[in-house]
Protein backbone atom coordinates (compact mmCIF):
# COMPACT_ATOMS: atom_id res chain seq x y z
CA UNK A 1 -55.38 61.67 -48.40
CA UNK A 2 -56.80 64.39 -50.09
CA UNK A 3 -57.77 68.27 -48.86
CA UNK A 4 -59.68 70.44 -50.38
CA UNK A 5 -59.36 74.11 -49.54
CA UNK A 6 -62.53 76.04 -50.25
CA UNK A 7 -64.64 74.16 -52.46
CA UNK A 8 -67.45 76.31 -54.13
CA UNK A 9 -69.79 75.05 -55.93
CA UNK A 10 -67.35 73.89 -59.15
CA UNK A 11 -64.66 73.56 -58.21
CA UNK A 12 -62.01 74.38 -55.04
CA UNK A 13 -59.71 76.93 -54.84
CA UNK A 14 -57.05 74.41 -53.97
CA UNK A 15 -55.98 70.61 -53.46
CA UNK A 16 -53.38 69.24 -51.98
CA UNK A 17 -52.38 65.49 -52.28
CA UNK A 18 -49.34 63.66 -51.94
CA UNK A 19 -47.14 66.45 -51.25
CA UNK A 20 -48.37 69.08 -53.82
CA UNK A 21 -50.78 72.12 -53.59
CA UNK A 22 -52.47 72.75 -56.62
CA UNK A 23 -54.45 75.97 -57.32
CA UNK A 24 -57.31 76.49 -59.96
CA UNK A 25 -56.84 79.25 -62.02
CA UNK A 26 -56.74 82.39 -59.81
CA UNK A 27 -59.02 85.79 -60.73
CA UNK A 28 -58.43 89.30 -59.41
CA UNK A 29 -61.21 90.15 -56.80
CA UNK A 30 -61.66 93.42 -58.33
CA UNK A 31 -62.06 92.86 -62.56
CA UNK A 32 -62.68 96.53 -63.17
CA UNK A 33 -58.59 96.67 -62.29
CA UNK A 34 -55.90 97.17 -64.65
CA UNK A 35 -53.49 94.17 -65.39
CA UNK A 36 -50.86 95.28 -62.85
CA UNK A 37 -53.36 95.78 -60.15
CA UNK A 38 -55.26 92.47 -61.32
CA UNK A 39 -51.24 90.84 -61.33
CA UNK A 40 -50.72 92.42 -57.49
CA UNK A 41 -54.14 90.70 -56.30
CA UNK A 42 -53.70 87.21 -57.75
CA UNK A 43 -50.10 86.62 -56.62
CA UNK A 44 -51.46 87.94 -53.34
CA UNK A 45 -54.56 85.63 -53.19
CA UNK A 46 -51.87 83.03 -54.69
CA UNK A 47 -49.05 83.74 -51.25
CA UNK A 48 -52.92 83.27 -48.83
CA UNK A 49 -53.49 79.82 -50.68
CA UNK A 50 -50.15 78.82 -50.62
CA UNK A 51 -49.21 79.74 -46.83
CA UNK A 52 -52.79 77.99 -45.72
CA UNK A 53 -51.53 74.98 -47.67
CA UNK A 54 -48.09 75.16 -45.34
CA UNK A 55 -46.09 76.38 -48.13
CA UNK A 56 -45.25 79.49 -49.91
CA UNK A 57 -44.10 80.76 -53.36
CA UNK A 58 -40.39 79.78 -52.49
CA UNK A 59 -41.73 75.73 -53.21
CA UNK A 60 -43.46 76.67 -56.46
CA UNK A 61 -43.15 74.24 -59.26
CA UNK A 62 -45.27 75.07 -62.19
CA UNK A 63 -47.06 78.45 -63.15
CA UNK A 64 -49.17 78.76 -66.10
CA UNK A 65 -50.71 82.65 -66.46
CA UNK A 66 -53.07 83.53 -69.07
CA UNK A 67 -53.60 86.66 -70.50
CA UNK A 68 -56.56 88.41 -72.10
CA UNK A 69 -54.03 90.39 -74.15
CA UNK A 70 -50.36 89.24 -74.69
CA UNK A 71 -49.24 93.00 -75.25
CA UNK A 72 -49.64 93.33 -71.28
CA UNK A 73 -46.69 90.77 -70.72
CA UNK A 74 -44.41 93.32 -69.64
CA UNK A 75 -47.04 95.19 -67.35
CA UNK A 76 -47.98 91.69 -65.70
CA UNK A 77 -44.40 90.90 -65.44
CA UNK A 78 -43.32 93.96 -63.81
CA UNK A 79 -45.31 92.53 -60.66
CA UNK A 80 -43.87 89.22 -60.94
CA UNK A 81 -40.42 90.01 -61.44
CA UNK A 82 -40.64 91.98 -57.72
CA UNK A 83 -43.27 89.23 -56.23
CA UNK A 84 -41.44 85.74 -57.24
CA UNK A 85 -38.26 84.34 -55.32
CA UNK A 86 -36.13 84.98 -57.47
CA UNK A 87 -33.33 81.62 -56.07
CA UNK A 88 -36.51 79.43 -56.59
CA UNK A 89 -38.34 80.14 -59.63
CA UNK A 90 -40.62 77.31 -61.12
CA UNK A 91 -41.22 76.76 -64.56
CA UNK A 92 -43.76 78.33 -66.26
CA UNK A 93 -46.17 79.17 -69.22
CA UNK A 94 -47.69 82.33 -70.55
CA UNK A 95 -50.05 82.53 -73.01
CA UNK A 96 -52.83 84.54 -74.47
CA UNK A 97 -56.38 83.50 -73.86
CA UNK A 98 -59.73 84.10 -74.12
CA UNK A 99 -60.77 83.95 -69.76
CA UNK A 100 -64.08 84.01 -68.55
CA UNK A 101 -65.21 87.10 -68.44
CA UNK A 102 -64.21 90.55 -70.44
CA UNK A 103 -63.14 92.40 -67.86
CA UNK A 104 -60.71 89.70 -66.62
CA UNK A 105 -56.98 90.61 -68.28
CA UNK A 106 -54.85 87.74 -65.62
CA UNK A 107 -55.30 84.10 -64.73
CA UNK A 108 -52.64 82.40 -62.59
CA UNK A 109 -52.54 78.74 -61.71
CA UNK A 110 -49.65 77.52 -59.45
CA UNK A 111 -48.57 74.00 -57.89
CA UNK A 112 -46.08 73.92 -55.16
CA UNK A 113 -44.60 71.33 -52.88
CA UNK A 114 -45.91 71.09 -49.22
């Protein structure tokens, strides 16, 4: 069985199957942020998808982040060193990319067991 937690009209902002939530690629609500307030929204967004899914970051297993500028690593990892569970941490990517719009400087995608 799969569920699909609010599909738009692309894609959803989660799916979970066989005993894994995965999220698309999550955006700050406000863009006109800076990367550490853009960093504090996602992972927040990210803890609402994860605890609707009936799991939390403590079960992640992969995180891939993409940044619009890889010279705000250390600003986007000052909120993720205080936010992640630090006696669980997943594996994870970080890279530099072009996202979808200009004013968007974070992306996070996470999967996580159930």
């Amino acid at each position: 069985m799969i569920k699909r937690l609010h599909p738009g009209p692309r894609f959803c902002k989660a799916v979970i199957a066989n005993g894994i939530v995965t999220t698309a690629g999550i955006t700050a609500s406000n863009a006109n942020a800076d990367t550490v307030a853009q960093t504090s929204d996602i992972l927040a967004q990210i803890d609402a998808l994860l605890a609707e899914a009936g799991t939390s970051k403590a079960n992640l297993l992969t995180v891939n982040i993409w940044l619009r500028d890889i010279a705000h690593f250390a600003q986007m990892n000052s909120v993720w060193d205080k936010w992640i569970d630090m006696n669980n941490l997943p594996v994870r990517a970080t890279v530099e990319a072009r996202l979808a719009a200009p004013e968007l400087l974070v992306e996070i995608q996470v999967s996580a067991t159930v």
